[in-house]
N, C-alpha and C. Protein backbone atom coordinates (compact mmCIF):
# COMPACT_ATOMS: atom_id res chain seq x y z
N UNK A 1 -4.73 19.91 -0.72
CA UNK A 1 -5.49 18.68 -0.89
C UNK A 1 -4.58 17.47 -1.03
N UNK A 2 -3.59 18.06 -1.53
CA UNK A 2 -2.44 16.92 -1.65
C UNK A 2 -2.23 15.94 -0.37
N UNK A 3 -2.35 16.98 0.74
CA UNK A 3 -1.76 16.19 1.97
C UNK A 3 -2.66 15.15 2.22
N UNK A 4 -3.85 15.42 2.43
CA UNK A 4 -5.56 14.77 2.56
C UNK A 4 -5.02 13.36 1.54
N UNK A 5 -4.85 13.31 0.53
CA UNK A 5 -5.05 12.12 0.18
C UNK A 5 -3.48 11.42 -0.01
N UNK A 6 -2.74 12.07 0.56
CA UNK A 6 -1.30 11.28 1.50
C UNK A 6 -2.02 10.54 2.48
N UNK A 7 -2.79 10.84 3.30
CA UNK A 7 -3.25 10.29 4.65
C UNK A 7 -4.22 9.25 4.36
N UNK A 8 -5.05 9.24 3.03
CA UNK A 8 -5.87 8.08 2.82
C UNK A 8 -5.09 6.92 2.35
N UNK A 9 -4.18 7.37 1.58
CA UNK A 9 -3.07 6.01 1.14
C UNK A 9 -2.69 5.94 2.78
N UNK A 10 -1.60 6.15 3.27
CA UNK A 10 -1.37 5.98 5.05
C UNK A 10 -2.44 4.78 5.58
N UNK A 11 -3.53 5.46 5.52
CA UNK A 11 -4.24 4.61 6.78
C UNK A 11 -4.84 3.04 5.97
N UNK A 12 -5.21 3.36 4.47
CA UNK A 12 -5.88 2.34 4.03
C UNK A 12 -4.98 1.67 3.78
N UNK A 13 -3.41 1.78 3.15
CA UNK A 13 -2.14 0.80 2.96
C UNK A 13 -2.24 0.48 4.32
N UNK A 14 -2.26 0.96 5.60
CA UNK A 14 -1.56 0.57 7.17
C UNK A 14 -2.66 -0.41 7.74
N UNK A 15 -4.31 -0.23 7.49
CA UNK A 15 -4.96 -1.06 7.90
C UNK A 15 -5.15 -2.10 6.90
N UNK A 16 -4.72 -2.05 5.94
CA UNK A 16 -5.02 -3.44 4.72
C UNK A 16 -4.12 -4.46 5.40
N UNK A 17 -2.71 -3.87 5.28
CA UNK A 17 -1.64 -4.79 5.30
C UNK A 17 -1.81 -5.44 6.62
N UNK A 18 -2.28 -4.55 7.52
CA UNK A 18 -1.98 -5.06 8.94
C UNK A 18 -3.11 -6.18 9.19
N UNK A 19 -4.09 -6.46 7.89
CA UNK A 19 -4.95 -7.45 8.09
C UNK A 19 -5.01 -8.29 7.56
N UNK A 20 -3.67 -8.47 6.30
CA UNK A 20 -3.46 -9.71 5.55
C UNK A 20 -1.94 -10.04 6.11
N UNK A 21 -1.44 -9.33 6.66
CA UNK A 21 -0.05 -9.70 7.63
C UNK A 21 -0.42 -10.73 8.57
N UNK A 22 -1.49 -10.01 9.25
CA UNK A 22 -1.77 -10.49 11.15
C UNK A 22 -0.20 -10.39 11.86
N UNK A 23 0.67 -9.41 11.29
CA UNK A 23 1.61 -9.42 12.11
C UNK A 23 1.40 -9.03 13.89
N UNK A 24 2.20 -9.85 14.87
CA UNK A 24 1.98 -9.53 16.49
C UNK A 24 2.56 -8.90 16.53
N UNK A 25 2.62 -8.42 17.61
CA UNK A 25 2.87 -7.47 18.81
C UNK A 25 4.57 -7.18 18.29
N UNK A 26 5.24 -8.29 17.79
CA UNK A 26 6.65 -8.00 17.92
C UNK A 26 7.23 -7.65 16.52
N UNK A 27 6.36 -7.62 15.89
CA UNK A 27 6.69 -7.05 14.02
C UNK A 27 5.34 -6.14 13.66
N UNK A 28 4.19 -5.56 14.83
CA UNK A 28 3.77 -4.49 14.14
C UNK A 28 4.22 -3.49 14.04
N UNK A 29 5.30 -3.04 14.56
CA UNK A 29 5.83 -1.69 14.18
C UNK A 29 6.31 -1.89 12.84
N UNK A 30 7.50 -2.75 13.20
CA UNK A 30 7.83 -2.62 11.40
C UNK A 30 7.18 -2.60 10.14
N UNK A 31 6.43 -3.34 10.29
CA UNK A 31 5.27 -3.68 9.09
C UNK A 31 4.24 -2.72 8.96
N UNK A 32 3.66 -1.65 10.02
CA UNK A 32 3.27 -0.57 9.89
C UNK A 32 3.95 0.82 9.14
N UNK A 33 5.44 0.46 9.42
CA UNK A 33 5.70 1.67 8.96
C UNK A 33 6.30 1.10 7.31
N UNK A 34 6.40 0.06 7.23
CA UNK A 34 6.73 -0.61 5.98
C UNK A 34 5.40 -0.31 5.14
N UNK A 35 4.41 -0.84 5.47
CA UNK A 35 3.33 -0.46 5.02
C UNK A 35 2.67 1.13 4.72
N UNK A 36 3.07 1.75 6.03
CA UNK A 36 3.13 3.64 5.47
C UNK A 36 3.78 3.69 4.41
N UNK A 37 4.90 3.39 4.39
CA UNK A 37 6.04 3.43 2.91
C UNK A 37 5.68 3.17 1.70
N UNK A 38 5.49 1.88 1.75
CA UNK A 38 5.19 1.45 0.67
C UNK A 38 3.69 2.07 0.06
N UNK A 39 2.83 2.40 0.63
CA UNK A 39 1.78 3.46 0.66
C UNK A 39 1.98 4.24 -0.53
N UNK A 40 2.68 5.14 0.27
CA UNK A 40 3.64 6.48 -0.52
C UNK A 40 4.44 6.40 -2.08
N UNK A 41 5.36 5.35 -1.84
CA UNK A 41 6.05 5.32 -3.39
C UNK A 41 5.74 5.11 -4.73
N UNK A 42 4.20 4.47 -4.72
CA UNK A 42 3.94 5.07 -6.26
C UNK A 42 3.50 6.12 -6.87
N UNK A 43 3.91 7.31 -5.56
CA UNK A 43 3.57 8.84 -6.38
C UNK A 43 4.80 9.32 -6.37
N UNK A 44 5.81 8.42 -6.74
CA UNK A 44 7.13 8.81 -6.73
C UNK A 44 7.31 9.32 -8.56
N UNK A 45 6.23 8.66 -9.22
CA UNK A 45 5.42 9.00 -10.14
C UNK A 45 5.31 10.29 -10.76
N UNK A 46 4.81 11.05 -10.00
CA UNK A 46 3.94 12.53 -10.41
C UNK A 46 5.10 13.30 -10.95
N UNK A 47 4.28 14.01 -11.97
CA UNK A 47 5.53 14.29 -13.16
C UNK A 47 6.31 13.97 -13.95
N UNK A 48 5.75 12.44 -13.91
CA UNK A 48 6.44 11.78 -15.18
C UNK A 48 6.18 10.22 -15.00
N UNK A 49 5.37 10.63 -16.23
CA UNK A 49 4.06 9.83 -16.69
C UNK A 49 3.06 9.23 -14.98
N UNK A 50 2.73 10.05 -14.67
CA UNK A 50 1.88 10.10 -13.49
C UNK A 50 0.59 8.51 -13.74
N UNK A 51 0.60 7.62 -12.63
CA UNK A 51 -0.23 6.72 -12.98
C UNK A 51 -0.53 6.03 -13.64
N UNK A 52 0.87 5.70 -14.29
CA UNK A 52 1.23 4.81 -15.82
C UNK A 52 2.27 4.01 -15.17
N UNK A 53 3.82 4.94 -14.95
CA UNK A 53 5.16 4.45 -14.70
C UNK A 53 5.00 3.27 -13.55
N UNK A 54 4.55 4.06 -12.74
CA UNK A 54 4.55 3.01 -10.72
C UNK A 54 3.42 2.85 -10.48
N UNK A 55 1.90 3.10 -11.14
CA UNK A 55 0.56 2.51 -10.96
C UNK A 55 0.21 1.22 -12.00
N UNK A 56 1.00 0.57 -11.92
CA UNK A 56 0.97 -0.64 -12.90
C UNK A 56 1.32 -2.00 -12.61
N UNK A 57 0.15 -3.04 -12.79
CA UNK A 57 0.49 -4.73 -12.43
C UNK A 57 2.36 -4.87 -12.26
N UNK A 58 3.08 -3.84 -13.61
CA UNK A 58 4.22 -4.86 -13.65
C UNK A 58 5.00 -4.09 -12.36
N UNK A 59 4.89 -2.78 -12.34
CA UNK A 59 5.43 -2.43 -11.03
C UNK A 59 5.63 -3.07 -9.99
N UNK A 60 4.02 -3.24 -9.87
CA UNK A 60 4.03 -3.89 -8.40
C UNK A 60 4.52 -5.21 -8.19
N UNK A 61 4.32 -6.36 -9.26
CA UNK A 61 5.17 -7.26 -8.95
C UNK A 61 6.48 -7.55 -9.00
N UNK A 62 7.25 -6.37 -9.39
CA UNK A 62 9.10 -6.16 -8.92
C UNK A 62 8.82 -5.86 -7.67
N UNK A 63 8.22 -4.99 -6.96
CA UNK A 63 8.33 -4.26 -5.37
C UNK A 63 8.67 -5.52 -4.66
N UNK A 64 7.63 -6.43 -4.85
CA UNK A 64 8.30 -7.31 -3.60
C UNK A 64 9.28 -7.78 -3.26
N UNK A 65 9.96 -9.10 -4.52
CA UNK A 65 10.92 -9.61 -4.36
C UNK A 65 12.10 -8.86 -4.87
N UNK A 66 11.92 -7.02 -5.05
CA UNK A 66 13.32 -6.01 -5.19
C UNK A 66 12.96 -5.63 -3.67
N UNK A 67 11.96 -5.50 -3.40
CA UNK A 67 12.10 -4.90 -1.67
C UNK A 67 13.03 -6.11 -0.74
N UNK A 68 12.50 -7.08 -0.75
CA UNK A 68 13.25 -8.41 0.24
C UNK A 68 14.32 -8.22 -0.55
N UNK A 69 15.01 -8.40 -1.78
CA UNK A 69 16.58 -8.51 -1.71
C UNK A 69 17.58 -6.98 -0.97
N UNK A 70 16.40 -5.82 -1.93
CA UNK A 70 17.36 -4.93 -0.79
C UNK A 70 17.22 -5.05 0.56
N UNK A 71 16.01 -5.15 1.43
CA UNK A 71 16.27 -5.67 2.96
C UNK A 71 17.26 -6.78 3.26
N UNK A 72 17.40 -7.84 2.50
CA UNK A 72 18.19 -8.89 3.11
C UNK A 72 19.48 -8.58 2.97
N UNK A 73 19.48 -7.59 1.71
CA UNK A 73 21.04 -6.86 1.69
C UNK A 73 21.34 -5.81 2.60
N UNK A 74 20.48 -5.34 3.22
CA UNK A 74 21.12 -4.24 4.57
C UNK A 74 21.16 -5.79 5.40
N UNK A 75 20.06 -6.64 5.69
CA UNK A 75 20.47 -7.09 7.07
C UNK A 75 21.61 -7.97 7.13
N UNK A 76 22.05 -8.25 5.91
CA UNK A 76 23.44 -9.48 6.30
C UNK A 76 24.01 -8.22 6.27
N UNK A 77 24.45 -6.87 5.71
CA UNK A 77 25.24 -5.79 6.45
C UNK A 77 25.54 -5.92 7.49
N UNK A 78 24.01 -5.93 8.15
CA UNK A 78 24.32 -4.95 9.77
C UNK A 78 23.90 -6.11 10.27
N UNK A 79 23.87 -7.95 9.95
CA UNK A 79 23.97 -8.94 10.98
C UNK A 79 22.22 -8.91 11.51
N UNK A 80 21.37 -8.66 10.42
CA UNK A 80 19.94 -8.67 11.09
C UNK A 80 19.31 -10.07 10.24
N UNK A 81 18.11 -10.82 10.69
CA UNK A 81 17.48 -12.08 9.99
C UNK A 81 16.27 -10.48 9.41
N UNK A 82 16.36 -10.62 8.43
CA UNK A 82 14.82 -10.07 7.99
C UNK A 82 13.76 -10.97 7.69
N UNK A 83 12.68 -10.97 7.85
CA UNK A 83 11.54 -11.57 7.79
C UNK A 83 10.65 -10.96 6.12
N UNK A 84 10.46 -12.46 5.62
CA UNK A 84 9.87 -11.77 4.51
C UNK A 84 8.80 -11.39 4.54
N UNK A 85 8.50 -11.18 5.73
CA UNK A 85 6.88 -10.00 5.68
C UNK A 85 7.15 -8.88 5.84
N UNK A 86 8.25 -8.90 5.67
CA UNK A 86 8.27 -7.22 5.73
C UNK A 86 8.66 -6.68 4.42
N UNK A 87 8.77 -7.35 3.39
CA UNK A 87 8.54 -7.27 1.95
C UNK A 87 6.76 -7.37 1.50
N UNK A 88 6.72 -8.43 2.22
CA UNK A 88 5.39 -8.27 2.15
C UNK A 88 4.35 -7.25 2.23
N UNK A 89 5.14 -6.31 3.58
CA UNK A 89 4.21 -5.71 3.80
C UNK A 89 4.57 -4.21 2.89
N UNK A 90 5.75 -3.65 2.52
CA UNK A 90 6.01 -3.00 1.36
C UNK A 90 5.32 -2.92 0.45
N UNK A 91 5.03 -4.44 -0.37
CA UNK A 91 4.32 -4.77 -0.96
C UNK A 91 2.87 -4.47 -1.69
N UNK A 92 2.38 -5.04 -0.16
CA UNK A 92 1.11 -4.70 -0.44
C UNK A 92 0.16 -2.98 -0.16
N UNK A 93 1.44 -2.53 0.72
CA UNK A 93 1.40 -1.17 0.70
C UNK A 93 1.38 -0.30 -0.54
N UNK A 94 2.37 -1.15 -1.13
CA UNK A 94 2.04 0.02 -2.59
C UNK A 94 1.00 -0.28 -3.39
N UNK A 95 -0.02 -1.61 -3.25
CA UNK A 95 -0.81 -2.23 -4.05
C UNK A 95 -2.01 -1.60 -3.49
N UNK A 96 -2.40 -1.35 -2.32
CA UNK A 96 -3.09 -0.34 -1.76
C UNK A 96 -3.23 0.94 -1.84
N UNK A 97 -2.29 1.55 -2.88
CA UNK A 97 -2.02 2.81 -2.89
C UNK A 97 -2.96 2.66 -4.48
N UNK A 98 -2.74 2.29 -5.15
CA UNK A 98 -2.87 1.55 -6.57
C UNK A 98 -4.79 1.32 -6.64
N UNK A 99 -4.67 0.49 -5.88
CA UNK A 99 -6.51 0.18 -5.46
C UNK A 99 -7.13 1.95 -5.08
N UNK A 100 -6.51 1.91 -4.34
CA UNK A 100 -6.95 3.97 -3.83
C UNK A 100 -7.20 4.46 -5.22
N UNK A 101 -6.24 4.57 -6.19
CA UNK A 101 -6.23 5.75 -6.76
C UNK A 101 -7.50 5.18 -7.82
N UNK A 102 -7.80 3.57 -7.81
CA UNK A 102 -8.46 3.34 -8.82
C UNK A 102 -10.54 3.88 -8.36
N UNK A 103 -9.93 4.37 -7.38
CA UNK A 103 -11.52 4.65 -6.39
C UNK A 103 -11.82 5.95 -7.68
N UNK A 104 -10.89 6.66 -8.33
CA UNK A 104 -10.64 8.25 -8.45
C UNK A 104 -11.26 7.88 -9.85
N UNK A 105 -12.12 8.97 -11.18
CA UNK A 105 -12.60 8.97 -12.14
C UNK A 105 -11.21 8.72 -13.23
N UNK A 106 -10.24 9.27 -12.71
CA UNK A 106 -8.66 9.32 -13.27
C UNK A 106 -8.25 8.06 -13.53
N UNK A 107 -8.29 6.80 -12.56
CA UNK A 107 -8.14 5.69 -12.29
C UNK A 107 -6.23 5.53 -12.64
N UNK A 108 -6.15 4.29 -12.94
CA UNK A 108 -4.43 4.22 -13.08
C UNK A 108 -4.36 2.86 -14.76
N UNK A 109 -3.92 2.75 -15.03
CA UNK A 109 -3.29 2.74 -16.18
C UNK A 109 -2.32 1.01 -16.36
N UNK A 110 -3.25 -0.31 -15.03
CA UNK A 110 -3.06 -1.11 -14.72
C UNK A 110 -1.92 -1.93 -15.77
N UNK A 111 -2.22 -1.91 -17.02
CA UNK A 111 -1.25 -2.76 -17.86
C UNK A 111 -0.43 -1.71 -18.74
N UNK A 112 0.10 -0.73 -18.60
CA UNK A 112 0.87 0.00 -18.98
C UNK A 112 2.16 -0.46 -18.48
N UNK A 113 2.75 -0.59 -19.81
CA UNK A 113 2.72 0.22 -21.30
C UNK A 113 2.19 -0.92 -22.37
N UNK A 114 1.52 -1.95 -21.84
CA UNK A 114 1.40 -2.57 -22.79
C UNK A 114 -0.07 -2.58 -22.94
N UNK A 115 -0.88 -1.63 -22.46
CA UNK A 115 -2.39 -1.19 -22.87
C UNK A 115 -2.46 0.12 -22.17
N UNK A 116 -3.11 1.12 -22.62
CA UNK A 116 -3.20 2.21 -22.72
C UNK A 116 -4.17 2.88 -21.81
N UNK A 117 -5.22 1.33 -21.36
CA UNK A 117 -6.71 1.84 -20.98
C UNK A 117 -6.31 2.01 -19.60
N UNK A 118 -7.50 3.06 -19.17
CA UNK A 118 -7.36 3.14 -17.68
C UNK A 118 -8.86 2.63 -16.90
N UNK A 119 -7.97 2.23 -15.64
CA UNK A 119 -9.11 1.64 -14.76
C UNK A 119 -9.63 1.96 -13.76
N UNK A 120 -10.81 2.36 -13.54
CA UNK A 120 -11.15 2.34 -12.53
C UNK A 120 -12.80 1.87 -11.54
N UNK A 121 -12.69 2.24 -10.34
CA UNK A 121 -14.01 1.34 -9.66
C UNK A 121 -15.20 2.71 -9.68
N UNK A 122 -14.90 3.74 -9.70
CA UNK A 122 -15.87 5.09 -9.59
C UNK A 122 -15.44 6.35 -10.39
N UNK A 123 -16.82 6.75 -10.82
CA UNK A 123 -16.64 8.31 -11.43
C UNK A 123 -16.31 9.38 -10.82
N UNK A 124 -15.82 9.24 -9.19
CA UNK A 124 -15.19 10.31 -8.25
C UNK A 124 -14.22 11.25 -8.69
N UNK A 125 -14.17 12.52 -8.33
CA UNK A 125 -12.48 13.01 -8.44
C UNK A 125 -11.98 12.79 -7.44
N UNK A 126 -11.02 12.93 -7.42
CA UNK A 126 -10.09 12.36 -6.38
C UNK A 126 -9.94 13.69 -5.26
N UNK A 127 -10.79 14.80 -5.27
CA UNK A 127 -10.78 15.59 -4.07
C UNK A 127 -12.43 15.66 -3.38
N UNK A 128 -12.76 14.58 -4.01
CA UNK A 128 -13.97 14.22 -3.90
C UNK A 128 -14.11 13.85 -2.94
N UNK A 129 -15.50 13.96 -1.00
CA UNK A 129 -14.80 13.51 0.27
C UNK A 129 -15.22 12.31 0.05
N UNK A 130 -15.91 11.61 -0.29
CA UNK A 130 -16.43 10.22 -1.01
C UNK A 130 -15.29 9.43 -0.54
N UNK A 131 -14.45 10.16 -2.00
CA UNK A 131 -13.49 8.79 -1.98
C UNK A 131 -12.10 8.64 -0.76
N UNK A 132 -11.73 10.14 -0.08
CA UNK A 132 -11.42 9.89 1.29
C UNK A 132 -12.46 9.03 2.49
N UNK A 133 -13.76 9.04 2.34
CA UNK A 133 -14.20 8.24 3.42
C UNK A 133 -14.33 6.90 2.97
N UNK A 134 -14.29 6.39 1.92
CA UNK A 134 -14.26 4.95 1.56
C UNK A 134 -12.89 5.16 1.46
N UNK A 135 -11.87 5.55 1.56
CA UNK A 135 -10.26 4.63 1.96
C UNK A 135 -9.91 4.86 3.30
N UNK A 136 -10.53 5.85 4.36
CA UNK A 136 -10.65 5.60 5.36
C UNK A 136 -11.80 4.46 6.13
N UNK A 137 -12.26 4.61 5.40
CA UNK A 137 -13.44 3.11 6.12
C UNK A 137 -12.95 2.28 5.96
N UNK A 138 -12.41 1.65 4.86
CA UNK A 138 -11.43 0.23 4.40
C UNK A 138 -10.28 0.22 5.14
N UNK A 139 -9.58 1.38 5.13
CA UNK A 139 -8.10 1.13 6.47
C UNK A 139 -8.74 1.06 7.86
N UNK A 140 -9.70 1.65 8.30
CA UNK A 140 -10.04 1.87 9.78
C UNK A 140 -10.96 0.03 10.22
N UNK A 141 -11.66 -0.22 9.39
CA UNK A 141 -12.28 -1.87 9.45
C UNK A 141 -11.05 -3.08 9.30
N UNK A 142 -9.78 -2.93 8.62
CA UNK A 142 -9.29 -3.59 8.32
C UNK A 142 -8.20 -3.44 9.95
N UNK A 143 -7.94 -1.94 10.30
CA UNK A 143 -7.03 -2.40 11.20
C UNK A 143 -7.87 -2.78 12.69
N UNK A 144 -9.37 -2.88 12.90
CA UNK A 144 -9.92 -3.28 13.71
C UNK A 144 -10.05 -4.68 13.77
N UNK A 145 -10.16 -5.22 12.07
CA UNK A 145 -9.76 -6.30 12.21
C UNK A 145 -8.40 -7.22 12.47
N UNK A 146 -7.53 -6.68 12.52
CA UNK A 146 -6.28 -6.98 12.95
C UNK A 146 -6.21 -7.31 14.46
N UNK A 147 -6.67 -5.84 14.74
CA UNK A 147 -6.55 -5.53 16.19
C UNK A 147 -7.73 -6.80 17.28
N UNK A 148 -8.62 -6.97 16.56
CA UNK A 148 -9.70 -7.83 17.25
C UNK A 148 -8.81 -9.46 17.16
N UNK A 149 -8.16 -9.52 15.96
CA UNK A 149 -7.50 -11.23 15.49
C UNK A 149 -6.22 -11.26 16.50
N UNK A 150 -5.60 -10.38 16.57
CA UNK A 150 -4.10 -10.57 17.58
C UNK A 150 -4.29 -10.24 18.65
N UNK A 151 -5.40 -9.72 19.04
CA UNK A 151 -5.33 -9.04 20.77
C UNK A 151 -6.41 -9.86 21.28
N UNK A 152 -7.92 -9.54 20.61
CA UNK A 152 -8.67 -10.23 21.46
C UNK A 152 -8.97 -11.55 21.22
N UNK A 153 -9.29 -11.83 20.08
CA UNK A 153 -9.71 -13.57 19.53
C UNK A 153 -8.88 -14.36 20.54
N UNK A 154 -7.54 -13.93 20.97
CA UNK A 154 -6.34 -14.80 21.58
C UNK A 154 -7.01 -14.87 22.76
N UNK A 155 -7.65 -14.22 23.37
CA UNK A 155 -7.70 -14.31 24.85
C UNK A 155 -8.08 -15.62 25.15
């Protein structure tokens, strides 16, 4: 079951971001897979203090501006301009992961350590198919909306 709700963070971080990005044609790869990523890393978590440590306001607001300094520190390495949407899109990838888990009866633990309570939007468990089809409906609408704003609206 584990894998199953790897894939709902995936698609709902990949279609969120890709609809508050509007990144084109020439930075959706990156920002897609920035956004898979960032998805993923607050269950870097599990096993210690699960949904407290990296499911938390203060977390997420280091990710960004620690994600852009380490990117800007590989790209003056290797001679690249990084774009700060691609912090961005890190970003909001992990903040999407965060919103997910708060779908779950478990919820996450938003102002930890400096409040205890946990939050969340539903009494679901989290192997519940519920709450896989509402984070697949929210990633799959969001990257249609992307896809409709950069491809077709332009025509």
């Amino acid at each position: 079951m584990l894998e199953l709700r790897r894939k709902v963070h995936a698609v709902m971080g990949l279609g969120v971001v890709l609809a508050v990005v509007l990144p084109g044609p020439d930075k959706a790869l990156p920002v897609a897979m920035l956004a898979v990523f960032g998805s993923m890393l607050p269950d870097l978590d599990i096993g210690f203090r699960h949904r407290k440590l990296l499911h938390n306001i203060f977390a997420s607001i280091l990710v960004i501006p620690a994600s852009y300094l380490l990117l800007a520190r590989l790209g003056a390495e290797y001679g690249v301009n990084v774009d700060p949407v691609y912090s961005m899109a890190l970003g909001l990838g992990w903040v999407t992961h965060i919103l997910g888990d708060m779908l779950t009866v478990g919820g996450v633990w938003l102002f930890w350590p400096v409040s205890g309570k946990a939050y969340r939007f539903t009494g679901m468990r989290y192997d519940d198919p519920r709450v896989s089809f509402i984070g697949y409906s929210i990633g799959l609408a969001a990257a249609l909306y992307w896809y409709y704003t950069v491809f077709i609206a332009q025509m």
